[in-house]
C-alpha atoms as a PDB file:
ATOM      1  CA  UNK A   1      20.207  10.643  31.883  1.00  0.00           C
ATOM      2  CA  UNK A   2      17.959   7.790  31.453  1.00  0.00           C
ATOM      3  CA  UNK A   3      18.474   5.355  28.399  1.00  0.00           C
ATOM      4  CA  UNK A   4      16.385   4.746  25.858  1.00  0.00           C
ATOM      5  CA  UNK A   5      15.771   1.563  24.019  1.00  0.00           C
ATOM      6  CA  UNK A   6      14.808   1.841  20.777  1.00  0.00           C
ATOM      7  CA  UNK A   7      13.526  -0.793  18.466  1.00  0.00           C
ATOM      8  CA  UNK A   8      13.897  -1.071  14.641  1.00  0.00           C
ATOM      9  CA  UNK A   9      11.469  -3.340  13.111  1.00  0.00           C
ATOM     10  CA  UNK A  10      12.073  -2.464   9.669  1.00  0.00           C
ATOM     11  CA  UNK A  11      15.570  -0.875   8.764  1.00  0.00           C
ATOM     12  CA  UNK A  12      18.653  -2.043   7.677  1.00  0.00           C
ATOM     13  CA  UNK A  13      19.289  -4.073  10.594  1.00  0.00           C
ATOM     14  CA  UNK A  14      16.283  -4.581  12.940  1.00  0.00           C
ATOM     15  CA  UNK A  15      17.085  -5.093  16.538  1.00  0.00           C
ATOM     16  CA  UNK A  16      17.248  -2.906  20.193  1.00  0.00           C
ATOM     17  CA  UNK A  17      19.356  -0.051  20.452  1.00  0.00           C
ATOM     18  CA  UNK A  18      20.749   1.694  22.927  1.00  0.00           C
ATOM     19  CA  UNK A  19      21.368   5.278  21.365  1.00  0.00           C
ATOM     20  CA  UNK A  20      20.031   7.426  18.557  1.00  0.00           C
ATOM     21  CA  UNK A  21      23.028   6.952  16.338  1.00  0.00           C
ATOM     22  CA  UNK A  22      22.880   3.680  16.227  1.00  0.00           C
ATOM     23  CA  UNK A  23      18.991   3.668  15.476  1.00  0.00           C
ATOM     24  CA  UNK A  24      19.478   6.550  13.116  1.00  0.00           C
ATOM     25  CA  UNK A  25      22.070   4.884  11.072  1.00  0.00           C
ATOM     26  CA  UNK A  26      19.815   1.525  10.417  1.00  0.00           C
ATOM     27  CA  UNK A  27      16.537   3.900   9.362  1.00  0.00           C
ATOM     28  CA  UNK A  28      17.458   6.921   7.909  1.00  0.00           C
ATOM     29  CA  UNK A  29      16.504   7.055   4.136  1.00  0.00           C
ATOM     30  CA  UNK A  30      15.707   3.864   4.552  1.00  0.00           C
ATOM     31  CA  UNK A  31      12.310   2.768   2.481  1.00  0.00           C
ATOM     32  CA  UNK A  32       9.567   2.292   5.102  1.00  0.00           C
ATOM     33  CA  UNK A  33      11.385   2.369   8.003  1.00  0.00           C
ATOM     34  CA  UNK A  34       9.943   1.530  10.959  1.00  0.00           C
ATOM     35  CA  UNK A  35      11.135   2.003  14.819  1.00  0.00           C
ATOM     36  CA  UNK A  36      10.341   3.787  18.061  1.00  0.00           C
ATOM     37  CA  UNK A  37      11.602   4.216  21.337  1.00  0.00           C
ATOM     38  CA  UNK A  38      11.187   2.514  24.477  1.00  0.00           C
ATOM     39  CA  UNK A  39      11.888   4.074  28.208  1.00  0.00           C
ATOM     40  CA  UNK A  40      13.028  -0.018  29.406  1.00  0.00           C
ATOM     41  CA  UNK A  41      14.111  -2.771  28.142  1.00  0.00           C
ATOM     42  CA  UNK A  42      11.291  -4.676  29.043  1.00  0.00           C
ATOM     43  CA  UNK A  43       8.855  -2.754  26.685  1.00  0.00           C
ATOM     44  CA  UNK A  44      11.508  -2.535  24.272  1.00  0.00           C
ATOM     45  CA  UNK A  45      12.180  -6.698  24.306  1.00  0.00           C
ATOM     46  CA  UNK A  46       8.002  -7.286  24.316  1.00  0.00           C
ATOM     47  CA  UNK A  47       7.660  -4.719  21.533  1.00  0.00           C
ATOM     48  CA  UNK A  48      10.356  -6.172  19.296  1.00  0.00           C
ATOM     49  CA  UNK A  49       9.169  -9.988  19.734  1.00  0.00           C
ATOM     50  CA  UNK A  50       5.704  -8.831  18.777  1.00  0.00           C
ATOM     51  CA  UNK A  51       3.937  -8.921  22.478  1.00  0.00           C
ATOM     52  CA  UNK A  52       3.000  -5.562  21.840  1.00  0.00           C
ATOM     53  CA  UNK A  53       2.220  -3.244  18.792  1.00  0.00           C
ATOM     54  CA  UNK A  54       4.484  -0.549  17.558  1.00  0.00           C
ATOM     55  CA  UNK A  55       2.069   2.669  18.291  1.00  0.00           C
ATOM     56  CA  UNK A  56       3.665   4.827  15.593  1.00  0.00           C
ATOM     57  CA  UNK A  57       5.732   5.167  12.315  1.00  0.00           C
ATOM     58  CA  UNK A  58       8.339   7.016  10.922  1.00  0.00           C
ATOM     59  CA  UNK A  59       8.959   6.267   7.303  1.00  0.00           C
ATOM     60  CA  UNK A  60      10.177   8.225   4.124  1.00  0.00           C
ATOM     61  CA  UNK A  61       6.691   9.104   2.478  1.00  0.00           C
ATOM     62  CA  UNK A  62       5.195  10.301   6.102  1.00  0.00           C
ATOM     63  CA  UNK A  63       6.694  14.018   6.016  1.00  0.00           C
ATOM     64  CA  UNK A  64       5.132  14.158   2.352  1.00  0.00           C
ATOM     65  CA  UNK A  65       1.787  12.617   3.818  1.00  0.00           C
ATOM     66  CA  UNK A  66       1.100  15.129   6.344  1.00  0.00           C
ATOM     67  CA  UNK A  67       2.510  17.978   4.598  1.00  0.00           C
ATOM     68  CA  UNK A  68       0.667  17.782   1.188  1.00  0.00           C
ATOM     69  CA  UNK A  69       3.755  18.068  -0.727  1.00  0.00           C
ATOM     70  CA  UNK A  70       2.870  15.502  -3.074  1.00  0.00           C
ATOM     71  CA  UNK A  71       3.934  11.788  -3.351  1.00  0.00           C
ATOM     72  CA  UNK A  72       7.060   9.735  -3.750  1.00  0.00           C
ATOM     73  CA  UNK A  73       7.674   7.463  -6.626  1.00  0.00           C
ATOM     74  CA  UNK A  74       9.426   4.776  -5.866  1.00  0.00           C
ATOM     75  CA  UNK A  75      11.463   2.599  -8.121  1.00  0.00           C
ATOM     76  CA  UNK A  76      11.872  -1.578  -8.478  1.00  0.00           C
ATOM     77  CA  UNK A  77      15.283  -1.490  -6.764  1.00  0.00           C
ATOM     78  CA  UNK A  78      13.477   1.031  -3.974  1.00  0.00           C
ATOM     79  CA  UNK A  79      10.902  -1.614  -3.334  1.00  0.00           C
ATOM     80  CA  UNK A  80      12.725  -4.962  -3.493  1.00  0.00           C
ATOM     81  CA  UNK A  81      15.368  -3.378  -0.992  1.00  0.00           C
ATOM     82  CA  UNK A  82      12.038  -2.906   1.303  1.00  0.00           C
ATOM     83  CA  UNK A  83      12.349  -5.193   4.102  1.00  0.00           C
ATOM     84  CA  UNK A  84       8.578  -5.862   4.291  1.00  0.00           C
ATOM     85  CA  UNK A  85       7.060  -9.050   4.514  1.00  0.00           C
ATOM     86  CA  UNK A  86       4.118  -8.375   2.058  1.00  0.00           C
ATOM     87  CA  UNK A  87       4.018  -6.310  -0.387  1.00  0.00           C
ATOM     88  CA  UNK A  88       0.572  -5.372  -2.378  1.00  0.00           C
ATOM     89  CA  UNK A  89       0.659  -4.085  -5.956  1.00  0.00           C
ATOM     90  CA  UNK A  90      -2.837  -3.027  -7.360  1.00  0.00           C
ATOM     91  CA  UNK A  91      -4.050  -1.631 -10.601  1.00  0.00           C
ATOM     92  CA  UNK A  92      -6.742  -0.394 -12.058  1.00  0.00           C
ATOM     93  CA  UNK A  93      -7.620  -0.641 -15.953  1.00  0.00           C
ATOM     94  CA  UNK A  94     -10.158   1.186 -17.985  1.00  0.00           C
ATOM     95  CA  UNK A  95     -11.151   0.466 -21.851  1.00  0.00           C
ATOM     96  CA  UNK A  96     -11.757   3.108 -23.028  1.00  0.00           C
ATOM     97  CA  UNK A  97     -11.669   5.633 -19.716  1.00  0.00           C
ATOM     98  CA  UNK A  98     -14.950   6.282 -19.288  1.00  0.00           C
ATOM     99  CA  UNK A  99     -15.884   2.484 -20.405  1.00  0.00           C
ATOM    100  CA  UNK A 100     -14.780  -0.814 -19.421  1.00  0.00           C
ATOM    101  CA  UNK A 101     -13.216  -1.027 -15.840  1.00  0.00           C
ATOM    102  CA  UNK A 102     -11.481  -3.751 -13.883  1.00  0.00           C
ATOM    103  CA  UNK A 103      -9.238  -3.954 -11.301  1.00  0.00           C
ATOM    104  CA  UNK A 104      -6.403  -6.293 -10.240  1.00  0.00           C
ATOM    105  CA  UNK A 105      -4.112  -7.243  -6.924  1.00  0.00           C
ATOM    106  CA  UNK A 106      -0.620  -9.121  -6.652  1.00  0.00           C
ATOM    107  CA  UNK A 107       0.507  -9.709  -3.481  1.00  0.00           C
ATOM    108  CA  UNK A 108       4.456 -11.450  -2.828  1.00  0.00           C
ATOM    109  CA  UNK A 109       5.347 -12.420   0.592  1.00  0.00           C
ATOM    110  CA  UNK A 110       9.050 -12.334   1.467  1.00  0.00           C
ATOM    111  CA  UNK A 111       9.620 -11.142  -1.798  1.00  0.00           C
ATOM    112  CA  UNK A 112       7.740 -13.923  -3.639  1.00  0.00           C
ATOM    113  CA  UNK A 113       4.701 -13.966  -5.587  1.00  0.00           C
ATOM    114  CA  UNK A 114       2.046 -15.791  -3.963  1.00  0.00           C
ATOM    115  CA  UNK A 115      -1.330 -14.677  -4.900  1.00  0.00           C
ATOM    116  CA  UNK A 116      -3.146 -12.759  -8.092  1.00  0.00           C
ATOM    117  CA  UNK A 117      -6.564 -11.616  -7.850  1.00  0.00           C
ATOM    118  CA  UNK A 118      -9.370  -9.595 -10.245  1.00  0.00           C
ATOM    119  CA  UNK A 119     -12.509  -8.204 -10.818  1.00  0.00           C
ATOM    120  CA  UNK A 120     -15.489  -5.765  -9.194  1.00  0.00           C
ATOM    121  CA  UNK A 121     -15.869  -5.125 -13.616  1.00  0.00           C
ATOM    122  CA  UNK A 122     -17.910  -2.336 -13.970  1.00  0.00           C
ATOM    123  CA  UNK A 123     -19.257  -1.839 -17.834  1.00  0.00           C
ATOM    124  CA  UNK A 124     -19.841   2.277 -17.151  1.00  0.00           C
ATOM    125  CA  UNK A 125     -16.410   2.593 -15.037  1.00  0.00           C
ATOM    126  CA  UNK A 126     -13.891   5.145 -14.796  1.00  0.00           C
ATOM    127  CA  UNK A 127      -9.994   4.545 -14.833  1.00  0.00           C
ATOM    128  CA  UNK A 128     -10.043   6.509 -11.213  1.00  0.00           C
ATOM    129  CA  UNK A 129     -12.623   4.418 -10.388  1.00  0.00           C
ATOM    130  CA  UNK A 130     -10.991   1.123 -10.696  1.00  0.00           C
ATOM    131  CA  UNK A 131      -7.520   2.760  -9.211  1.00  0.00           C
ATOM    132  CA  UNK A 132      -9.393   3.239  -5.944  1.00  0.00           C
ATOM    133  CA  UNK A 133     -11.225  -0.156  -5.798  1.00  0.00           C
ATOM    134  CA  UNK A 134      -7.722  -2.116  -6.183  1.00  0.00           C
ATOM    135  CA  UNK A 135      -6.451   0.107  -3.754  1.00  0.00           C
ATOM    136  CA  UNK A 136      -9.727  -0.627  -1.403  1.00  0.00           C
ATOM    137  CA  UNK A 137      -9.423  -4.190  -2.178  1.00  0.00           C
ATOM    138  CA  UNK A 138      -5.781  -4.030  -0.937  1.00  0.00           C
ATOM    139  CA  UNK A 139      -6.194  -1.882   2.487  1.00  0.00           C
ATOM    140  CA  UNK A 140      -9.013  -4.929   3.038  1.00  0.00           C
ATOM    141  CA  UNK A 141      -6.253  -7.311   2.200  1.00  0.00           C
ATOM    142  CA  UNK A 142      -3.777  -5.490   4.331  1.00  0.00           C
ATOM    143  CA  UNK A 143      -5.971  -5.621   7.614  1.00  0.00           C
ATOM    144  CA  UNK A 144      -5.916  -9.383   7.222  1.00  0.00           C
ATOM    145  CA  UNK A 145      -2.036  -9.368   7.281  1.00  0.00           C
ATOM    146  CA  UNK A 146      -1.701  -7.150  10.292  1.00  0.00           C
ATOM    147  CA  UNK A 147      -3.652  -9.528  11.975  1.00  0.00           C
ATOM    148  CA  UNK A 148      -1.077 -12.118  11.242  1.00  0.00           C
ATOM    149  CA  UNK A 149       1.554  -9.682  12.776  1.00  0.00           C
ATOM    150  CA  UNK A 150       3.269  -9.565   9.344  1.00  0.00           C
ATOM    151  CA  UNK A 151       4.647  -5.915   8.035  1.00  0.00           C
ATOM    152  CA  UNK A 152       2.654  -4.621   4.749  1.00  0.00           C
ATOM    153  CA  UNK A 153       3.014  -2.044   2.433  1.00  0.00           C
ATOM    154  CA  UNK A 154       0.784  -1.308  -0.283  1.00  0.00           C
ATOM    155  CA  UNK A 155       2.329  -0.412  -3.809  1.00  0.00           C
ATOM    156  CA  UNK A 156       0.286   1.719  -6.065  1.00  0.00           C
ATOM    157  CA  UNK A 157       0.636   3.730  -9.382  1.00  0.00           C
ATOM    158  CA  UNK A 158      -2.490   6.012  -9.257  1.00  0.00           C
ATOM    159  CA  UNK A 159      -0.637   9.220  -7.678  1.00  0.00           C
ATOM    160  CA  UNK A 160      -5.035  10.611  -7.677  1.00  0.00           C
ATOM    161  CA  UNK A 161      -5.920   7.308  -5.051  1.00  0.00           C
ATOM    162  CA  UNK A 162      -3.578   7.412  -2.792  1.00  0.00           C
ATOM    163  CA  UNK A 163      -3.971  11.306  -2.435  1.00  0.00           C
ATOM    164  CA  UNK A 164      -7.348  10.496  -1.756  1.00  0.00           C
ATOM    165  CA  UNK A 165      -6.936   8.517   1.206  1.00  0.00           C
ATOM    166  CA  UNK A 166      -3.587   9.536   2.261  1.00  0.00           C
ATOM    167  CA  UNK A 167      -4.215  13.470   1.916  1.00  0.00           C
ATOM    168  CA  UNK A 168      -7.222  14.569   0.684  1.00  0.00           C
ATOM    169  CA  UNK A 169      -9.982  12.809   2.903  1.00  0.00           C
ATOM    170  CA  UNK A 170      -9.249  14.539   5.626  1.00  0.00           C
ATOM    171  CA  UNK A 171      -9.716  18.066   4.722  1.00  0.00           C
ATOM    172  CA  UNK A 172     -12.812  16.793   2.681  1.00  0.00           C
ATOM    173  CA  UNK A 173     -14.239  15.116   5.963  1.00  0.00           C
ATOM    174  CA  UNK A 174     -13.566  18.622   7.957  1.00  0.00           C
ATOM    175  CA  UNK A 175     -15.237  20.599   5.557  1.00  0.00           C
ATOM    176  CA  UNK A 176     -18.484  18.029   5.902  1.00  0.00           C
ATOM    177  CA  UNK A 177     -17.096  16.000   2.528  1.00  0.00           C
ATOM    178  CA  UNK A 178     -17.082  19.122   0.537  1.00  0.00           C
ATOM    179  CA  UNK A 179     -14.273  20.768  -1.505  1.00  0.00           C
ATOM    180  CA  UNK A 180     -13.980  24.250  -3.157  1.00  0.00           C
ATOM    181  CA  UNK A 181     -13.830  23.251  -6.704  1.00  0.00           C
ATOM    182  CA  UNK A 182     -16.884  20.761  -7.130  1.00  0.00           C
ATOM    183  CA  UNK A 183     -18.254  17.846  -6.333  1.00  0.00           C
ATOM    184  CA  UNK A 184     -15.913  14.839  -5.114  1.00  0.00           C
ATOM    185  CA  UNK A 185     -15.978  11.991  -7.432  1.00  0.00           C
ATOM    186  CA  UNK A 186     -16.274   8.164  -5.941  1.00  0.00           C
ATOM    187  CA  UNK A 187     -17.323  10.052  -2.784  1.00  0.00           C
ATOM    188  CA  UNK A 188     -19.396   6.736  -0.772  1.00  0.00           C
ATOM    189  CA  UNK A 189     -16.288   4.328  -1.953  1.00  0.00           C
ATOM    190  CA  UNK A 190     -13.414   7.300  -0.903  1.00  0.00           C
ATOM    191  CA  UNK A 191     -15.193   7.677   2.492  1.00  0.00           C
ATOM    192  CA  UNK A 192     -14.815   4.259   3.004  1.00  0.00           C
ATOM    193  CA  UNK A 193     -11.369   3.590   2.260  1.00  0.00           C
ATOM    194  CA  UNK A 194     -10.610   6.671   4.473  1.00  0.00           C
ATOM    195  CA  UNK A 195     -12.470   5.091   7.219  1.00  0.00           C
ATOM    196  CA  UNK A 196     -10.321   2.041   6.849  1.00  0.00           C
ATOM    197  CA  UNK A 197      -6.944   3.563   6.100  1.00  0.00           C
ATOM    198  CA  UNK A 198      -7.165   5.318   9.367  1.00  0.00           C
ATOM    199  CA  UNK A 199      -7.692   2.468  11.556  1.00  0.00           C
ATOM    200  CA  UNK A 200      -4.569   0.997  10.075  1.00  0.00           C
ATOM    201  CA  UNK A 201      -2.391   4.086   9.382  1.00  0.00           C
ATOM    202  CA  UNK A 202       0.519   3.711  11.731  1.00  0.00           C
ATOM    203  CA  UNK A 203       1.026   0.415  10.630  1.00  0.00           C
ATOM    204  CA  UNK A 204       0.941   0.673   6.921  1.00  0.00           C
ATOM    205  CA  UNK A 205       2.735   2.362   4.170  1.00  0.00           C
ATOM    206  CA  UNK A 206       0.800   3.800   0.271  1.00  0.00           C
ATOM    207  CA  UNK A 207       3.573   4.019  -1.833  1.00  0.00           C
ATOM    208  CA  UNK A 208       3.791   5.070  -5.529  1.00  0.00           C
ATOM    209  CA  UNK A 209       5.140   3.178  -8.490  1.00  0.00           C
ATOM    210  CA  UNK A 210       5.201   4.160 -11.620  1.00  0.00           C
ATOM    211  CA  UNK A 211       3.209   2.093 -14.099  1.00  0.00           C
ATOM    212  CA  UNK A 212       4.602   0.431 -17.012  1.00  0.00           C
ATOM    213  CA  UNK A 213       8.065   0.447 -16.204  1.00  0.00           C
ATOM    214  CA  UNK A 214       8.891  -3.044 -15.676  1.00  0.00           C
ATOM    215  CA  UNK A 215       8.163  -3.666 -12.139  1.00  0.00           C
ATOM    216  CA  UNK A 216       6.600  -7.149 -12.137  1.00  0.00           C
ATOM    217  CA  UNK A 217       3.882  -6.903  -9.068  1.00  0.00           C
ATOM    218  CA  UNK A 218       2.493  -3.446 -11.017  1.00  0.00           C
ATOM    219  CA  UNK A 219       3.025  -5.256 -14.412  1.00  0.00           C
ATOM    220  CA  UNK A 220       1.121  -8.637 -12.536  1.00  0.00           C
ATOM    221  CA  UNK A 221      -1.830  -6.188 -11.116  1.00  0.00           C
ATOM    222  CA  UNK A 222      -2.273  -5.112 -14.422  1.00  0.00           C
ATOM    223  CA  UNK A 223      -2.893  -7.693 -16.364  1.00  0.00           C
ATOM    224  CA  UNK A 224      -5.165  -9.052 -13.583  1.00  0.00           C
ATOM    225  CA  UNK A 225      -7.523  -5.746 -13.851  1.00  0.00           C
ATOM    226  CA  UNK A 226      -7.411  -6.281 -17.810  1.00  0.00           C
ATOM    227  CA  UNK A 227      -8.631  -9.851 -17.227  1.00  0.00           C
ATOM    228  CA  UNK A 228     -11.057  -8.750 -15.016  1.00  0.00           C
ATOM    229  CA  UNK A 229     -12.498  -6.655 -18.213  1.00  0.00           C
ATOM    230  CA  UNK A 230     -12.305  -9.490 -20.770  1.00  0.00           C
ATOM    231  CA  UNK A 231     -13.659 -11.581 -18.732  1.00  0.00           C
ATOM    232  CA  UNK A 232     -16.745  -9.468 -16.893  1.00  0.00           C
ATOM    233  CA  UNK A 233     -15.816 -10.762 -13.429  1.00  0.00           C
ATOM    234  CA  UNK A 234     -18.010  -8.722 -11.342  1.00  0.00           C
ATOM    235  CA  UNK A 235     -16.613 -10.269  -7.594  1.00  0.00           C
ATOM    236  CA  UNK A 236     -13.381  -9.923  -6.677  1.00  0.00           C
ATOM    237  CA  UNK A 237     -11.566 -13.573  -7.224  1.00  0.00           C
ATOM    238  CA  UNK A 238      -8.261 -15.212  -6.670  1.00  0.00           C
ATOM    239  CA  UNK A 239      -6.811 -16.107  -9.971  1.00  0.00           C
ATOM    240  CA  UNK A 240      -6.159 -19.982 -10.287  1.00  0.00           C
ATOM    241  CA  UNK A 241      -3.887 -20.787 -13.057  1.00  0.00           C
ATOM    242  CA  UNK A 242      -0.716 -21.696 -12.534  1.00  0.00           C
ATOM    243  CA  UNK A 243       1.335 -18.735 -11.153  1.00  0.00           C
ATOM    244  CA  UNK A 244       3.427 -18.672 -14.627  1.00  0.00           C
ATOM    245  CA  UNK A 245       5.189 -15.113 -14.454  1.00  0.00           C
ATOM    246  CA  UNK A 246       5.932 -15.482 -17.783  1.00  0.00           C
ATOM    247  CA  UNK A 247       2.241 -16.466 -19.459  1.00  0.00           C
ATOM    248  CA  UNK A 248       0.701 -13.759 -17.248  1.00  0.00           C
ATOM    249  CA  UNK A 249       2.571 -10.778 -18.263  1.00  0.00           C
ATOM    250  CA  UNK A 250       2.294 -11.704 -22.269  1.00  0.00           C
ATOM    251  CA  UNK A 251      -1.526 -11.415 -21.582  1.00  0.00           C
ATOM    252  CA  UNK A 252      -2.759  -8.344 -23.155  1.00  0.00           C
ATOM    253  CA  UNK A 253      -1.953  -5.241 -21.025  1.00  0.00           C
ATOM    254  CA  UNK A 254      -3.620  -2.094 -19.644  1.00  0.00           C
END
């Protein structure tokens, strides 16, 4: 029998591997795991130093993707333990839902934060609404990062948006963007994301977080898309301040 080479990119040790145990032991139930396998070395060596793109995925949330089972909520722990070299946490705020609507980005690299950023306010908005423009402004983000060959994941706690894009869109787009029950709300703006989370699907993870709970990027996002309210920011802008963790998160919250 022929070996197999197969390449862990993100697991708990990356590397080559020479057998399925060994690969299945550094990526099984592990957060956003990423590997495939090679039939030589050679591909296996030029995939894993980045001379060539992985051309699928296999992480924990893909099973529930395809299968419409619903979506994974993953915890601060989960998501630090993520061996992912940016990580985007978006929010979207609303006050009062329908009413005032803003939405907000933090992004860390290597587990740092690096950059905030806020606005596309919206005086007549919608708390969905916002949820799906962070996570818009974040698959935008994303792209930009994949180009740089670094691994992304995007980190969002509207279970309704990532549905959308992750599940949803593509029964809607079958059925000519129709659905049984009604219209589909923030059709233009869903169709769009769809288009663009397709072009980078096997190389990016939508994961859930629950809002409110202490995780700092979701706590971050949030007070960026509540600043984006108070202060009517219609473009999307990087926030300049100082990046004082502390000062930021006693802002007001969503």
């Amino acid at each position: 029998m022929a070996t197999k080479y197969y390449v862990v990119w993100q697991g708990r040790q990356t590397g080559i591997f020479t057998d399925w145990a060994s690969c299945k032991n550094q990526v099984e139930r592990f957060p956003g795991a990423k590997y495939q396998s090679f039939e030589s070395r050679e591909a296996a060596n030029a995939a894993f130093s980045g001379a060539t793109r992985p051309t699928k995925k296999t992480s924990t949330n893909a099973a529930r993707k395809s299968s419409g089972s619903g979506v994974k909520t993953y915890t601060g722990v989960e998501i630090a333990a993520m061996a992912i070299d940016t990580k985007i946490f978006t929010d979207g705020g609303c006050d009062p839902n329908p009413g005032k609507a803003g939405s907000g980005i933090a992004i860390y690299r290597n587990n740092v934060i690096d950059e905030l950023w806020y606005g596309l306010y919206n005086p007549n908005g919608t708390n969905n609404t916002a949820e799906l423009n962070a996570l818009n402004q974040a698959l935008i983000m994303a792209e930009d990062e994949l180009k740089e060959r670094r691994t992304v994941a995007i980190f969002c706690d509207s279970k309704y948006s990532i549905q959308c894009v992750t599940q949803w869109a593509s029964g809607w787009q079958k059925r000519g963007w129709k659905k049984a029950t009604g219209e589909i709300k923030n059709l233009e703006l869903i169709k769009e994301m769809f288009s663009r989370y397709q072009a980078l699907a096997d190389q990016l993870d939508i994961f859930h977080v629950n809002g409110h709970v202490g995780v700092e990027g979701n706590e971050l996002a949030d007070r960026m898309s509540i600043k984006a309210i108070d202060t009517r920011q219609s473009e999307f802008v990087e926030y300049k301040d100082p990046l004082d963790i502390e000062r930021i998160l006693a802002l007001r919250a969503g």
